[in-house]
Protein backbone atom coordinates (compact mmCIF):
# COMPACT_ATOMS: atom_id res chain seq x y z
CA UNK A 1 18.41 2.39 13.71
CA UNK A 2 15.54 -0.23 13.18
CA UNK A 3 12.19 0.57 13.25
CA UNK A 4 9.17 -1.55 13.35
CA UNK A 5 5.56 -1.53 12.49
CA UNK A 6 2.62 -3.50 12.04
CA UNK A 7 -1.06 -3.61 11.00
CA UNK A 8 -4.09 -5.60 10.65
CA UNK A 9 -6.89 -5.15 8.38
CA UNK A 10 -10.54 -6.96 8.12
CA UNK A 11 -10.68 -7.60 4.12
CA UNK A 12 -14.72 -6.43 4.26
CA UNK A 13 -13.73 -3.11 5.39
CA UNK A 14 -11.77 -3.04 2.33
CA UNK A 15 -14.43 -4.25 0.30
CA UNK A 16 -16.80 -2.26 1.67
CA UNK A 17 -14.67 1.26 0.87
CA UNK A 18 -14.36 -0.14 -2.92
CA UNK A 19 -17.95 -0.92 -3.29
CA UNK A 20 -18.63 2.39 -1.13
CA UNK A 21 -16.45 5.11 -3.10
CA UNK A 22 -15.34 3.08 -6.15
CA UNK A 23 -12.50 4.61 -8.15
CA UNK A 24 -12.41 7.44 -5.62
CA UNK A 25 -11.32 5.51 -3.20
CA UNK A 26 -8.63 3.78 -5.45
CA UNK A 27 -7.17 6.51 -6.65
CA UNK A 28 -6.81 8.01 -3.29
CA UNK A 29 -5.29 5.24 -1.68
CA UNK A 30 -3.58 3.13 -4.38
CA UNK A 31 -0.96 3.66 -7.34
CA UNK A 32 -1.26 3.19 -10.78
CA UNK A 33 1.09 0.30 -10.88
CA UNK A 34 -0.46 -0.94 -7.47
CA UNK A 35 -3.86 -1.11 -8.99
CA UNK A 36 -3.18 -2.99 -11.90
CA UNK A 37 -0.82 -5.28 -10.06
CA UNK A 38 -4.26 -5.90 -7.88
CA UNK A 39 -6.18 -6.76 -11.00
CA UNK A 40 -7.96 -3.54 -11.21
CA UNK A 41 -9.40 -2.15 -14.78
CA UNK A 42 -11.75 0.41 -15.55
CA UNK A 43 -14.51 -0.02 -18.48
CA UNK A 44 -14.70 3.50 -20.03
CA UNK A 45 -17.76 4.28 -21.30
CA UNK A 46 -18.76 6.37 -24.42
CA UNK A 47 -18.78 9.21 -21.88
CA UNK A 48 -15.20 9.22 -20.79
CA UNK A 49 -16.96 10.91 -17.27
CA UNK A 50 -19.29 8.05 -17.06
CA UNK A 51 -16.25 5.35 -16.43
CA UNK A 52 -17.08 2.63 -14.04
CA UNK A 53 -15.35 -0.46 -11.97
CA UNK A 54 -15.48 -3.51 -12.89
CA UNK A 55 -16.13 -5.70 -10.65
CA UNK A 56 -12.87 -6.61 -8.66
CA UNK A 57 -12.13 -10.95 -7.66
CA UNK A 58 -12.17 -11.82 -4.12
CA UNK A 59 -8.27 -12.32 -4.83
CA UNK A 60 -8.10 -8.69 -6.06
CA UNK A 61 -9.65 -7.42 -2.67
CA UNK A 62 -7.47 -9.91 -0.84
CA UNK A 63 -4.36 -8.35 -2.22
CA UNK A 64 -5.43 -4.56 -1.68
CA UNK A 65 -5.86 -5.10 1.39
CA UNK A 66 -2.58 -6.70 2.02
CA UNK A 67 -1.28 -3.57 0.31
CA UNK A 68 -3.33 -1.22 2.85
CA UNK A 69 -2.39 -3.47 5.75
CA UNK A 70 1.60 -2.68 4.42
CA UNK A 71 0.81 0.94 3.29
CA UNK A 72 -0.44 1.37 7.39
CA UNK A 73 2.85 -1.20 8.56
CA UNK A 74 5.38 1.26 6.96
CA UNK A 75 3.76 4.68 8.31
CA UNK A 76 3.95 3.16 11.84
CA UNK A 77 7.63 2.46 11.40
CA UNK A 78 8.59 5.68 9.99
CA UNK A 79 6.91 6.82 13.20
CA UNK A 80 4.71 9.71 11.58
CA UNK A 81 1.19 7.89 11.36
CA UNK A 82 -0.75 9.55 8.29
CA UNK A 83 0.59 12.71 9.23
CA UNK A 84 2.36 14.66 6.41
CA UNK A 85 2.28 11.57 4.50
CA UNK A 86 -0.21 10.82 1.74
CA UNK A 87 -1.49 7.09 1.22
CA UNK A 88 0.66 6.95 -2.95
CA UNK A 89 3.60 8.29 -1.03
CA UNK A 90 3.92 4.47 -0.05
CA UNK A 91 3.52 1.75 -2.70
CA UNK A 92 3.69 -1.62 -2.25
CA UNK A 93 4.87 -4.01 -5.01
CA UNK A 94 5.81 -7.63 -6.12
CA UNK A 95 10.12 -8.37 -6.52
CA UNK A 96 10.20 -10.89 -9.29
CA UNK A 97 10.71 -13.25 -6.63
CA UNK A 98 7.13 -12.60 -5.73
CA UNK A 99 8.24 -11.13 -1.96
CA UNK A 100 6.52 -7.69 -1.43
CA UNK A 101 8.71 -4.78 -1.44
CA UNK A 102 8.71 -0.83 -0.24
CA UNK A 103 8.82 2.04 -2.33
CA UNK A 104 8.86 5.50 -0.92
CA UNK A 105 7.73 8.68 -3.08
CA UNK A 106 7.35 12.12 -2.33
CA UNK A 107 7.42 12.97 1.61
CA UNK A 108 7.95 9.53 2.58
CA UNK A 109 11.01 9.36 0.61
CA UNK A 110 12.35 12.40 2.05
CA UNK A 111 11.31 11.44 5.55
CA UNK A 112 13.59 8.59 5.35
CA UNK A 113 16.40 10.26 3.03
CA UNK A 114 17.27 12.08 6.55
CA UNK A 115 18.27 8.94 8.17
CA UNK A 116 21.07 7.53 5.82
CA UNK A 117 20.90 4.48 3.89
CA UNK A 118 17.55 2.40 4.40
CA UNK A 119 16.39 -0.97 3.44
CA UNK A 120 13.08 -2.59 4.45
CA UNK A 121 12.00 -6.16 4.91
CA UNK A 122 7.84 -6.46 4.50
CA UNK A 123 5.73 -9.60 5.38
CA UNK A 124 1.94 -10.17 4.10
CA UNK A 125 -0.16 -12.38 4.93
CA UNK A 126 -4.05 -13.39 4.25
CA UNK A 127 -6.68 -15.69 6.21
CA UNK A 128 -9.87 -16.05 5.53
CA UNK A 129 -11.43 -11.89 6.35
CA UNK A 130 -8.05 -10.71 7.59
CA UNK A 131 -4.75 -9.74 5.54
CA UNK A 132 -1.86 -8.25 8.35
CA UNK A 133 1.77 -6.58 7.57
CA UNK A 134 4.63 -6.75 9.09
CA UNK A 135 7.62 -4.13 8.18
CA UNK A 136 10.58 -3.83 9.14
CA UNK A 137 12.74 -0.79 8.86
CA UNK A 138 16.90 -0.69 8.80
CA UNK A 139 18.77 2.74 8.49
CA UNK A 140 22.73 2.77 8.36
CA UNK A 141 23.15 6.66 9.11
CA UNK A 142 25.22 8.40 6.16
CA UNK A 143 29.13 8.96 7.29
CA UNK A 144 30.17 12.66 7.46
């Protein structure tokens, strides 16, 4: 089985979520490792409550929204949208190699568990307000 799925995103959107709902927003869509691959840090404050963003480089935003772009690519190939699947179940990182790479957590995981052996191929790409994704999907179904 192959599955595809792609998805375009207009960085300012991104940038406009971030500047919108801050940390919310980050920790709703992003993962720990995902954030601070993207160059996010958080000042704490005296008042641990009172933590605030820092503010994030236009390569930062660039990247997250590569990573939403993916995060959205890999929900349309698994075919379920954002249904039953929460935005962390997906996280997006770097090989060594520097090419992008899926890892599935939770319900994704298990979503694609039930089709055999899986491997995915992800392209990102960035220009100027736009970052799109491209992934790809491959499941070898399990042998009784």
């Amino acid at each position: 089985m192959i599955r595809l799925g792609t998805d375009i995103v207009y960085i300012p959107r991104i940038q406009a979520a971030i500047d919108r709902f801050g940390d919310r927003f980050l920790q709703r869509v992003y993962t720990p490792k995902e954030q601070l691959d993207c160059g996010y840090t958080q000042q704490l404050s005296i008042n641990p409550l009172a933590s605030r963003l820092l503010p994030l480089a236009s390569r930062s935003i660039n990247q997250l929204a590569g990573r939403w772009a993916a995060k959205e690519a890999v929900v349309k190939a698994l075919g379920t949208g954002w249904r039953g699947v929460g935005y962390t179940d997906i996280e997006i990182e770097r090989e060594l190699s520097g090419a992008p790479s899926v890892h599935l957590h939770q319900r994704a995981a298990i979503i694609v568990a039930t089709w055999g052996e899986s491997q995915w191929q992800l392209s990102l790409s960035h220009d100027q307000d736009y970052a799109i994704a491209t992934a790809l999907l491959i499941c070898s179904p399990q042998k009784p």
